[in-house]
C-alpha atoms as a PDB file:
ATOM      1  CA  UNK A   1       0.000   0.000   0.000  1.00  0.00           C
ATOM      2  CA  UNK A   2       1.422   3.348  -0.859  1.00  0.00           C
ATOM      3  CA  UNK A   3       1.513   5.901   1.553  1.00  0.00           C
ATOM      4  CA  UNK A   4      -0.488   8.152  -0.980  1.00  0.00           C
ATOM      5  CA  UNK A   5      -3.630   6.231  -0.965  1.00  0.00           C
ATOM      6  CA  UNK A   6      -4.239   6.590   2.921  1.00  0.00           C
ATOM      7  CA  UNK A   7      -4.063  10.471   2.785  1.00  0.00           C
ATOM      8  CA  UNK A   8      -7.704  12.072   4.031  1.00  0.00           C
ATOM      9  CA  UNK A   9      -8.779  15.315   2.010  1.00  0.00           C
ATOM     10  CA  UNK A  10     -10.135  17.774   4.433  1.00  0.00           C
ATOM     11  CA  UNK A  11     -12.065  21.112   2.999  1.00  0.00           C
ATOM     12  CA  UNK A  12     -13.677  23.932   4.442  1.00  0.00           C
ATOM     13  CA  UNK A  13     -17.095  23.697   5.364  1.00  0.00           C
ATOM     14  CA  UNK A  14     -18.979  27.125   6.055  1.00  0.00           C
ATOM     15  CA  UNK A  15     -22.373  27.473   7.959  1.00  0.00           C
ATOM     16  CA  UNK A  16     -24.713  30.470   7.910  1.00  0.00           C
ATOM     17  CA  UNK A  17     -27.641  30.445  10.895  1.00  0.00           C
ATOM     18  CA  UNK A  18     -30.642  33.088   9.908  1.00  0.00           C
ATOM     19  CA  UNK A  19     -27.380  35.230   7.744  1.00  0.00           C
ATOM     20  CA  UNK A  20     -25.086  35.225  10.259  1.00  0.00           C
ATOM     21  CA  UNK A  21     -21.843  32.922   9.889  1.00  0.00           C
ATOM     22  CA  UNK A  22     -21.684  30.767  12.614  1.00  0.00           C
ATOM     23  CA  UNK A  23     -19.215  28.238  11.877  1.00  0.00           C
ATOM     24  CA  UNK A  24     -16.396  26.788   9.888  1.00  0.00           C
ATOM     25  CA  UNK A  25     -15.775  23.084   9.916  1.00  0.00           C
ATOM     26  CA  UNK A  26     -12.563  21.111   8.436  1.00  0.00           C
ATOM     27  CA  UNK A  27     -13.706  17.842   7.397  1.00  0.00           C
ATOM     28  CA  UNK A  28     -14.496  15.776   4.786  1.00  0.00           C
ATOM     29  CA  UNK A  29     -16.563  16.376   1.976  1.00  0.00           C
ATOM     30  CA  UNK A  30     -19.225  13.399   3.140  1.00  0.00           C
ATOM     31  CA  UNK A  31     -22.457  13.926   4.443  1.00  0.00           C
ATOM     32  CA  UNK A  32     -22.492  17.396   4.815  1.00  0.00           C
ATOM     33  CA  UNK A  33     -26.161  18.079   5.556  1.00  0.00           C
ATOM     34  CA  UNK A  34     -26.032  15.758   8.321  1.00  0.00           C
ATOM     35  CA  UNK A  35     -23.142  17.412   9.477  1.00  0.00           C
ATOM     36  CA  UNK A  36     -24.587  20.807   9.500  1.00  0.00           C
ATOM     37  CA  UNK A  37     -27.969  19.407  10.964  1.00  0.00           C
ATOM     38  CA  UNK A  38     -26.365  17.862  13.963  1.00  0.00           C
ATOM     39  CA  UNK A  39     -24.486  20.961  14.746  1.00  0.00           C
ATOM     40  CA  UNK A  40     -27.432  22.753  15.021  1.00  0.00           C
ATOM     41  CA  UNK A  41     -29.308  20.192  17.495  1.00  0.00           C
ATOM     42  CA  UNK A  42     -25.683  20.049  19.325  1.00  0.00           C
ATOM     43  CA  UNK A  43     -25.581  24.061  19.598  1.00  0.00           C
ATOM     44  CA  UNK A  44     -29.155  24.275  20.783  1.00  0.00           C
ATOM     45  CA  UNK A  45     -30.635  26.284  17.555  1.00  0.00           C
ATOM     46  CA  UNK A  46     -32.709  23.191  16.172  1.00  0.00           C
ATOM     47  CA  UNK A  47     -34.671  21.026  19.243  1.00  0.00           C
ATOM     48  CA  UNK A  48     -36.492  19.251  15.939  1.00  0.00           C
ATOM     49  CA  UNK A  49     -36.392  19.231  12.366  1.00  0.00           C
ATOM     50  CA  UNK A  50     -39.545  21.160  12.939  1.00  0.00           C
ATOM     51  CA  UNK A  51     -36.950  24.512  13.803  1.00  0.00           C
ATOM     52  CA  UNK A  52     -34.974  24.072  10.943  1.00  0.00           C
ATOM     53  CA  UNK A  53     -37.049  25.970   8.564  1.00  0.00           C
ATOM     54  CA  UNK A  54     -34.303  25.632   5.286  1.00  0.00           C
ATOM     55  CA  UNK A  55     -30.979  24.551   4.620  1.00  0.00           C
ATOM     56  CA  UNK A  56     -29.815  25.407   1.783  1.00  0.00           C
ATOM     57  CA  UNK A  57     -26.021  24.427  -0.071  1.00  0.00           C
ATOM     58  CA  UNK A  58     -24.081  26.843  -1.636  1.00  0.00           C
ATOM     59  CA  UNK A  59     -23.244  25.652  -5.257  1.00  0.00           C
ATOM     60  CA  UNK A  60     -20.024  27.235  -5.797  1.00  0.00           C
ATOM     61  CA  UNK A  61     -18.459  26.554  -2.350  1.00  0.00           C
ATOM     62  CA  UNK A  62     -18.934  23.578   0.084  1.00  0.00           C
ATOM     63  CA  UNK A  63     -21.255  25.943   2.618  1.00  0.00           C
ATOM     64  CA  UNK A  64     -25.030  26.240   3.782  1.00  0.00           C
ATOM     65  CA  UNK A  65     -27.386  28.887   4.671  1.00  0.00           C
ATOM     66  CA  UNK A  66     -29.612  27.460   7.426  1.00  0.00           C
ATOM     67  CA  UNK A  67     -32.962  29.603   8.215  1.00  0.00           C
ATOM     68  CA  UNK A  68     -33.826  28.570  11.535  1.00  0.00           C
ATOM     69  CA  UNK A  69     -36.930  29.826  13.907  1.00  0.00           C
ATOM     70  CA  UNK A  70     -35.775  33.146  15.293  1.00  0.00           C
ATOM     71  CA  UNK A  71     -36.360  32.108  18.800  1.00  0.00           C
ATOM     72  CA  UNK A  72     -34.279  29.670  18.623  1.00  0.00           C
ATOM     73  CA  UNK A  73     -31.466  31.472  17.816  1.00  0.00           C
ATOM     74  CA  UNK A  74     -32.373  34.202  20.537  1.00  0.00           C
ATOM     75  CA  UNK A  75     -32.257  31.461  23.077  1.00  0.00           C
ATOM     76  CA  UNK A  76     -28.282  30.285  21.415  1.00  0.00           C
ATOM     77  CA  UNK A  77     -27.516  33.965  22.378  1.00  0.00           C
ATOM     78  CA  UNK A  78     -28.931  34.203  25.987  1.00  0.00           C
ATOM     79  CA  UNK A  79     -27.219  31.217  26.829  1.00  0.00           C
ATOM     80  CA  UNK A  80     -23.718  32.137  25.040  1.00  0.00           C
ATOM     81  CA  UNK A  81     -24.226  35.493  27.123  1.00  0.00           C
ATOM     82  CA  UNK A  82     -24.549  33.390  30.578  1.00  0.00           C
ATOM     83  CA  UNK A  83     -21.639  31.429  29.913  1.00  0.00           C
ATOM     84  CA  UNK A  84     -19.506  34.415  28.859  1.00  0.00           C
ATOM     85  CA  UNK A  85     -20.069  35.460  32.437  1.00  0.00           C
ATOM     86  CA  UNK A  86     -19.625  32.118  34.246  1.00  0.00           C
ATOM     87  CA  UNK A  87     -16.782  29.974  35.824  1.00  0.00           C
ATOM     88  CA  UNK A  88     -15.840  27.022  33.516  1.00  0.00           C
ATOM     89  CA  UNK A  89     -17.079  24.630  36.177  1.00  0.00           C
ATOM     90  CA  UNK A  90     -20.764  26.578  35.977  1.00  0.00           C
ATOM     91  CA  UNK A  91     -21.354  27.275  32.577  1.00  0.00           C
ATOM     92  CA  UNK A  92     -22.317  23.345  31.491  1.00  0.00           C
ATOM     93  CA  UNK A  93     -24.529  23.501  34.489  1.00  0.00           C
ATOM     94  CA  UNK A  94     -26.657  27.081  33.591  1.00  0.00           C
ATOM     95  CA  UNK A  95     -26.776  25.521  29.545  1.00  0.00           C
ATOM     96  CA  UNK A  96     -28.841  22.863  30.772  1.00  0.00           C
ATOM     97  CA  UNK A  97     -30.994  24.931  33.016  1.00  0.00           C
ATOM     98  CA  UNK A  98     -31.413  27.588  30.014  1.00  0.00           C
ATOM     99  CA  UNK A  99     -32.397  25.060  27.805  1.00  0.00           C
ATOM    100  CA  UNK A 100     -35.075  23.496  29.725  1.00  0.00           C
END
């Protein structure tokens, strides 16, 4: 086996929430949507698919505009606000609470 043929491609991967970027990912260029979809449960802006309103992929560049309910996104922001005020050790703590 050449040493060639085990080398990973990694490309950058942009996401837009409601026209704001919001992330950049290196990764592969697999199963991007599900990528971008899990992100958005993991960061709190999506609960259900029923919050993500559109995702749509850029054609010319490996990206996607996401359109998500605006509350949603207003609840992202309070809780990055908390934890920009917290200890470390509190901040996983108040997410949880915030989220409820």
């Amino acid at each position: 086996m050449q040493a060639d043929s085990a080398a990973v491609e990694e490309v950058p991967v942009w996401l837009e929430v409601n026209g704001a970027p919001a992330v950049t990912w290196m990764c592969t260029p697999d199963q991007l949507e599900e990528l971008a979809t899990g992100w958005l449960h993991g960061e709190g802006y999506i609960e259900t698919l029923d919050d993500l309103l559109k995702l749509r992929p850029c054609a010319p560049d490996l990206g996607f505009w996401a359109d998500v309910r605006p509350e949603r996104v207003a609840a992202v922001r309070d809780v990055e606000e908390v934890e920009a005020g917290l200890p470390l050790e509190l901040q996983e703590h108040e997410v949880r609470r915030q989220r409820r």
